[in-house]
PDB file of N, CA and C in Angstrom:
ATOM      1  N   UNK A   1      18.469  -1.655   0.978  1.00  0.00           N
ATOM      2  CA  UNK A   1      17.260  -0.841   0.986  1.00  0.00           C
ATOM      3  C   UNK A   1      16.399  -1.196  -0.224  1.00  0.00           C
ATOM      4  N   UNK A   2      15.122  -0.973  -0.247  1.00  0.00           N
ATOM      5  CA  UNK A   2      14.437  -1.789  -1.121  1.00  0.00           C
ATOM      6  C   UNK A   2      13.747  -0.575  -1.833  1.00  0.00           C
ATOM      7  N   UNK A   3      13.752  -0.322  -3.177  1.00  0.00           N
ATOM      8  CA  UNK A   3      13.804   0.711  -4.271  1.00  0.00           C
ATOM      9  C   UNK A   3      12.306   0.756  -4.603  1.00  0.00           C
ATOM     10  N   UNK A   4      11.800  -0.348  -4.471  1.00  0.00           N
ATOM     11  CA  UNK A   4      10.323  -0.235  -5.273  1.00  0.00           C
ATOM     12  C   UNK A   4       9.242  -1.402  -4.446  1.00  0.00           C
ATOM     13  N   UNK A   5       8.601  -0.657  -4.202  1.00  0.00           N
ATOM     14  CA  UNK A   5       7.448  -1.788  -3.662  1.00  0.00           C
ATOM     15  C   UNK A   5       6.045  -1.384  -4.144  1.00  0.00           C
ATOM     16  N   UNK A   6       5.481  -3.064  -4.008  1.00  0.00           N
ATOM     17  CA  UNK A   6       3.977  -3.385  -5.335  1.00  0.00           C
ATOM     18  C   UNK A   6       3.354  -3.697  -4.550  1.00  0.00           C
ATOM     19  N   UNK A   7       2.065  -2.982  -3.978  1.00  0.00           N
ATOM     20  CA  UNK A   7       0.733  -3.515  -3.576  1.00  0.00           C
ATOM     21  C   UNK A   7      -0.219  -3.902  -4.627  1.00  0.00           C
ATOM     22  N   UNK A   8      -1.007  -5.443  -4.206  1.00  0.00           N
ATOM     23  CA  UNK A   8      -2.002  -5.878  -4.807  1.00  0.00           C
ATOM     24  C   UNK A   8      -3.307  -4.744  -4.296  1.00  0.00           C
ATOM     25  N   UNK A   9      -3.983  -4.743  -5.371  1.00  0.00           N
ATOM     26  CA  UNK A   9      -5.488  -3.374  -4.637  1.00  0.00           C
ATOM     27  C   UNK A   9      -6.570  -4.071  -5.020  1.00  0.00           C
ATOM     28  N   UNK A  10      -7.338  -5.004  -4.428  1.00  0.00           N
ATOM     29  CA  UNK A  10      -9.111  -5.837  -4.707  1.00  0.00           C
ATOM     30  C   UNK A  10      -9.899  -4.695  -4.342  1.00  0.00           C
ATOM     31  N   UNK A  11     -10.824  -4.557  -4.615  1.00  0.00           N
ATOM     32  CA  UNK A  11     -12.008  -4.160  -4.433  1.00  0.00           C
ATOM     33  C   UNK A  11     -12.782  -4.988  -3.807  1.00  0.00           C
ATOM     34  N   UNK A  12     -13.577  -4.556  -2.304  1.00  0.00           N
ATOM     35  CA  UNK A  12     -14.259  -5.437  -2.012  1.00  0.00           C
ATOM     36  C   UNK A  12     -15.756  -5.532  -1.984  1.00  0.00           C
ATOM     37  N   UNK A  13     -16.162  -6.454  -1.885  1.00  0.00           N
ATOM     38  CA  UNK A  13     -17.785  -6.927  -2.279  1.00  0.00           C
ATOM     39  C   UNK A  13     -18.842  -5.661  -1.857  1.00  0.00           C
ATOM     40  N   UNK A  14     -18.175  -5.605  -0.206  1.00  0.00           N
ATOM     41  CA  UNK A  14     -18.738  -4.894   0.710  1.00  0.00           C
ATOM     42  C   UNK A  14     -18.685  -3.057   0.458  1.00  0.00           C
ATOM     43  N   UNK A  15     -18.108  -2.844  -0.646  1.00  0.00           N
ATOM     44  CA  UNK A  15     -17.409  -0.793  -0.471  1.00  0.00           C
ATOM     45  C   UNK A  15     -15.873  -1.448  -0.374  1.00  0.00           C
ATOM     46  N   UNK A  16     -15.280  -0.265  -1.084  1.00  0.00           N
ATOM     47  CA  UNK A  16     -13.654   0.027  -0.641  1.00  0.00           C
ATOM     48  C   UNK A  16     -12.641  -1.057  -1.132  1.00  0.00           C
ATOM     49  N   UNK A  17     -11.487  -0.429  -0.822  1.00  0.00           N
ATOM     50  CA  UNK A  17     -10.447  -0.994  -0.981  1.00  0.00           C
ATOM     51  C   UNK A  17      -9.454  -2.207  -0.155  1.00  0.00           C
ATOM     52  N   UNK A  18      -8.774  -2.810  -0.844  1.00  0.00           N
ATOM     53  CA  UNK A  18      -7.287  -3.040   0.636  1.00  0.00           C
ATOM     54  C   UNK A  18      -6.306  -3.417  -0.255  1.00  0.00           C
ATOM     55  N   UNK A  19      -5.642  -3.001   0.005  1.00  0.00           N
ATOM     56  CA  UNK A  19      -4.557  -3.069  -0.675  1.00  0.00           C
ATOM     57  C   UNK A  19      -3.371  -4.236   0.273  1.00  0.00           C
ATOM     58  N   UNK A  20      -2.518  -4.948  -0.269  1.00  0.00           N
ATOM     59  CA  UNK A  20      -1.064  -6.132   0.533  1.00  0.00           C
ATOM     60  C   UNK A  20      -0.025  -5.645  -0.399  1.00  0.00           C
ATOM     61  N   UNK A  21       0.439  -5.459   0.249  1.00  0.00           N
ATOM     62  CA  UNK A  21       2.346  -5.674  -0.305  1.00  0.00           C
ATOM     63  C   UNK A  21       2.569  -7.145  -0.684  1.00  0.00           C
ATOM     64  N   UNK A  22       3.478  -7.131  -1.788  1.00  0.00           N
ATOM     65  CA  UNK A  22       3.959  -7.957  -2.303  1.00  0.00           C
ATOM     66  C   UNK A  22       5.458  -8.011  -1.270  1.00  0.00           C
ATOM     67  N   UNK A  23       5.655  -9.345  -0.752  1.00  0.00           N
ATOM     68  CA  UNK A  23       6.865  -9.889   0.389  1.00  0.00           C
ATOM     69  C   UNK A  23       6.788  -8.969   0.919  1.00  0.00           C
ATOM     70  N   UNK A  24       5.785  -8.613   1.918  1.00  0.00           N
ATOM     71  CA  UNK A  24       6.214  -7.794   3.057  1.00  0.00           C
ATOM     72  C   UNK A  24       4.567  -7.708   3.712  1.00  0.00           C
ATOM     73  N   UNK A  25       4.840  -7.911   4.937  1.00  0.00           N
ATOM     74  CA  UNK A  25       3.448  -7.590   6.195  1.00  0.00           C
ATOM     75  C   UNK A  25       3.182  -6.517   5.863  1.00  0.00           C
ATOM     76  N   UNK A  26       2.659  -6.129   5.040  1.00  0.00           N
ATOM     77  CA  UNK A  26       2.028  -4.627   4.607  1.00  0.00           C
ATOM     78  C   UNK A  26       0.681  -4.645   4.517  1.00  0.00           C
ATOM     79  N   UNK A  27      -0.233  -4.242   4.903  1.00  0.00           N
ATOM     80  CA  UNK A  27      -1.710  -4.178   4.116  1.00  0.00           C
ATOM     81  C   UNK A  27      -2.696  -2.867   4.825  1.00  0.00           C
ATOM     82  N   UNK A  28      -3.251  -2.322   3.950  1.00  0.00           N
ATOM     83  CA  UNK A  28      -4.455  -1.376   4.654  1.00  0.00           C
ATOM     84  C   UNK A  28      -5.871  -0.854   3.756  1.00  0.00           C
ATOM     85  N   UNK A  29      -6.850  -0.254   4.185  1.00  0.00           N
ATOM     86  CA  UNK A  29      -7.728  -0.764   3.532  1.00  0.00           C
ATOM     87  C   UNK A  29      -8.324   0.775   3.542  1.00  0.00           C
ATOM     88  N   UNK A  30      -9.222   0.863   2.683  1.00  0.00           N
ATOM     89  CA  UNK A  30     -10.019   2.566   2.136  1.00  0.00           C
ATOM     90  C   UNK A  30     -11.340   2.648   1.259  1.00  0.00           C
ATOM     91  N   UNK A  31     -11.972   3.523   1.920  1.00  0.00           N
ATOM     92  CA  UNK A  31     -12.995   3.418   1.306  1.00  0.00           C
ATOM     93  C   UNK A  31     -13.034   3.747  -0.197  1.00  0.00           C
ATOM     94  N   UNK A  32     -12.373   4.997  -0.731  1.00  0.00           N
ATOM     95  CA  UNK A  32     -11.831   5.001  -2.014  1.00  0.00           C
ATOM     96  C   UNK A  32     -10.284   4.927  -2.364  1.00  0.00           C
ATOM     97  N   UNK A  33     -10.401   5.179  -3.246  1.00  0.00           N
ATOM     98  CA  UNK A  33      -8.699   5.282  -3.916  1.00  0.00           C
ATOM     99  C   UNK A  33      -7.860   6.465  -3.301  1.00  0.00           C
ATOM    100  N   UNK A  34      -8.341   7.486  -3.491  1.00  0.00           N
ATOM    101  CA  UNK A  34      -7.763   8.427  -3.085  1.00  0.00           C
ATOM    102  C   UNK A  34      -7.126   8.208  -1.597  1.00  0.00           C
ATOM    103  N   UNK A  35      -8.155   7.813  -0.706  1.00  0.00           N
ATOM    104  CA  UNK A  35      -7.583   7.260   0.286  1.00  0.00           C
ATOM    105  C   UNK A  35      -6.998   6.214   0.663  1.00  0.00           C
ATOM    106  N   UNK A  36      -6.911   5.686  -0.137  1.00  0.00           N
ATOM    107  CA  UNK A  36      -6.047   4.127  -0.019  1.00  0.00           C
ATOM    108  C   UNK A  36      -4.533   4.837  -0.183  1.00  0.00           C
ATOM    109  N   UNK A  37      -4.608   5.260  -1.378  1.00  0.00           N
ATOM    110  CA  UNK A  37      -3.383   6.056  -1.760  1.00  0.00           C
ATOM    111  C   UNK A  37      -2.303   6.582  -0.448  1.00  0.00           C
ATOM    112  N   UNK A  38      -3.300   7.535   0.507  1.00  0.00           N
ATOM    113  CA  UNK A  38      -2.608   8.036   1.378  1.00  0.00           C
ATOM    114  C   UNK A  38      -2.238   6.980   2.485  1.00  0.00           C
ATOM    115  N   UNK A  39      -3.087   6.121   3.070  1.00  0.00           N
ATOM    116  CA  UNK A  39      -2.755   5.012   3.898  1.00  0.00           C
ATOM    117  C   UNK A  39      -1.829   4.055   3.378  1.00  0.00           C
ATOM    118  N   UNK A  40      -1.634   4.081   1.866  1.00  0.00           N
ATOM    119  CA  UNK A  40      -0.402   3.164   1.533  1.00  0.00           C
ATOM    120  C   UNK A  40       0.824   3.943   2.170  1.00  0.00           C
ATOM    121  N   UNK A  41       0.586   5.235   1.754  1.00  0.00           N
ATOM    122  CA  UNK A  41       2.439   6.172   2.178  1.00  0.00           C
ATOM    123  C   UNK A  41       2.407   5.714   3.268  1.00  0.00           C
ATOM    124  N   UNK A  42       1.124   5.968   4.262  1.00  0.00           N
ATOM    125  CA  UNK A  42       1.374   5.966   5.946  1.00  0.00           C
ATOM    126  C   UNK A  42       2.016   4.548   6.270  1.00  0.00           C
ATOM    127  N   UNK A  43       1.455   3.548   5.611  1.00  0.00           N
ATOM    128  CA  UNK A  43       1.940   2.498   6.168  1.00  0.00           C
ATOM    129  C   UNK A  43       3.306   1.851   5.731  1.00  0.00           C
ATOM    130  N   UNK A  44       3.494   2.643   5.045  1.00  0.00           N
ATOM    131  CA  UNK A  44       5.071   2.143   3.903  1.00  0.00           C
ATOM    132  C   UNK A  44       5.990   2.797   5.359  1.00  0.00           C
ATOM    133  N   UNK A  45       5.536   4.258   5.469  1.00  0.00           N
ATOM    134  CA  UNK A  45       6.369   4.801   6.071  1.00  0.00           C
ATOM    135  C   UNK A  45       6.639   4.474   7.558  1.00  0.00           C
ATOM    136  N   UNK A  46       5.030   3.760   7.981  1.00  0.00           N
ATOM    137  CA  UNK A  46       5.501   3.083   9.637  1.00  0.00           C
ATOM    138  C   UNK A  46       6.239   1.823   9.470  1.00  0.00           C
ATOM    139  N   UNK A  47       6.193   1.080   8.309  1.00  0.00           N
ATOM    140  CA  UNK A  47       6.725   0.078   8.292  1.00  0.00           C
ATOM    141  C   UNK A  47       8.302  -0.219   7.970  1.00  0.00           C
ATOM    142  N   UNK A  48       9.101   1.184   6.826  1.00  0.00           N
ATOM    143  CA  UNK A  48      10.302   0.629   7.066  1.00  0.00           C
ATOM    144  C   UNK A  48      10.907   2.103   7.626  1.00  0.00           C
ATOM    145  N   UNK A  49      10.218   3.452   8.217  1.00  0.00           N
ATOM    146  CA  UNK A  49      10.911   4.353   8.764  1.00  0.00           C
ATOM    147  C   UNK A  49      11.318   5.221   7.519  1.00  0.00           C
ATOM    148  N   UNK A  50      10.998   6.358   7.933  1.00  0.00           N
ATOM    149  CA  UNK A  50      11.795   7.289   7.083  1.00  0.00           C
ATOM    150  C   UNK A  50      12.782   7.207   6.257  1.00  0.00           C
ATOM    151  N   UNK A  51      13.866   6.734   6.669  1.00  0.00           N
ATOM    152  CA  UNK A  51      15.243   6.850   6.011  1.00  0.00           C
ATOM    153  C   UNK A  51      14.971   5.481   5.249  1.00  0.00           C
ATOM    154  N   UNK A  52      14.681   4.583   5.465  1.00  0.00           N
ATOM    155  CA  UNK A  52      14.501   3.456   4.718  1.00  0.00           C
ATOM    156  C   UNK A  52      13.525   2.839   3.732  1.00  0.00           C
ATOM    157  N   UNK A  53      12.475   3.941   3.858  1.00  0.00           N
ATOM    158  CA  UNK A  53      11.088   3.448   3.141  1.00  0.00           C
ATOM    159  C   UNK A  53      11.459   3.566   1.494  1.00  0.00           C
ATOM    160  N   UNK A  54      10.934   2.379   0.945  1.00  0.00           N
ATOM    161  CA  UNK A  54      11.124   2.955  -0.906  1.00  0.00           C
ATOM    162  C   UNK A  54      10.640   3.805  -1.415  1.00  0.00           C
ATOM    163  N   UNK A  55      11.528   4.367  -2.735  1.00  0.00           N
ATOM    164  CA  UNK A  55      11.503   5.774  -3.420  1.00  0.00           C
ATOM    165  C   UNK A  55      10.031   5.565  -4.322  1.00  0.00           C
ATOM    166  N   UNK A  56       9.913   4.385  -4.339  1.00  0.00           N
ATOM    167  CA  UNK A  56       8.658   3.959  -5.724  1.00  0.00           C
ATOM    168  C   UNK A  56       7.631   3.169  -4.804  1.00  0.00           C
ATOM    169  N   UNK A  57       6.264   3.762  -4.934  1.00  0.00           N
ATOM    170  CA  UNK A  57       5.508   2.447  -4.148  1.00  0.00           C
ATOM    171  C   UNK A  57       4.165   2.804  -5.272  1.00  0.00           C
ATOM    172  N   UNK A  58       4.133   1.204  -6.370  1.00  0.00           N
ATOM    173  CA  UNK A  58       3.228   0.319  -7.301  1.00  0.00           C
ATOM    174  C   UNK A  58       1.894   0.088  -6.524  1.00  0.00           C
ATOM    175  N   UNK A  59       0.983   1.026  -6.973  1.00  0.00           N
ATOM    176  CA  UNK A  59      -0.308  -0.174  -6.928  1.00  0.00           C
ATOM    177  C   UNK A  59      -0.790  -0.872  -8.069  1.00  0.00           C
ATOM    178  N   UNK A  60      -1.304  -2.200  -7.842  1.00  0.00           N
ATOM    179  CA  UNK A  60      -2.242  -2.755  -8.996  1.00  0.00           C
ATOM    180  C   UNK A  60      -3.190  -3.634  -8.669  1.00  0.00           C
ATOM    181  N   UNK A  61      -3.830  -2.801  -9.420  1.00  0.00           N
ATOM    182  CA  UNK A  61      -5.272  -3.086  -9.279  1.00  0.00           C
ATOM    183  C   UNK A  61      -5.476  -4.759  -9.674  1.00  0.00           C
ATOM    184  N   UNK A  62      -5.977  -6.069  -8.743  1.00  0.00           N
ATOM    185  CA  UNK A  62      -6.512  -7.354  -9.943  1.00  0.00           C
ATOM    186  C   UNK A  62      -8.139  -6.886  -9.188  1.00  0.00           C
TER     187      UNK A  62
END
C-alpha cells in the first residue's frame, strides 16, 4: 500500500490549475486551489479505492 503520494500543481496560462501524480495515471484540473484540493481526494480515492488510497497526499506547486 502506498503511504504518501506527490502531485506536481502548474498553473495554467489560460485560469486554474492541474495537478499529475508523481508514478501514477493520476491528474485533474481546477479553477482554484481550493478546488483542486478537493478533486485531488476525489481522484486519489477513485483511483486506488477506499481501503487502499494513501494516508498523505503532497501537493507542489513548480
Amino acid at each position: 500500500m502506498t503511504k504518501e503520494i506527490i502531485f506536481m500543481v502548474e498553473e495554467e496560462p489560460e485560469g486554474g490549475y492541474i495537478a499529475k501524480a508523481v508514478g501514477h495515471a493520476i491528474f485533474t484540473q481546477a479553477e482554484t486551489v481550493d478546488e483542486l484540493k478537493l478533486n485531488v481526494k476525489e481522484a486519489v480515492s477513485c483511483h486506488f479505492g477506499e481501503s487502499g488510497k494513501p494516508s498523505v497526499i503532497c501537493l507542489r506547486m513548480v
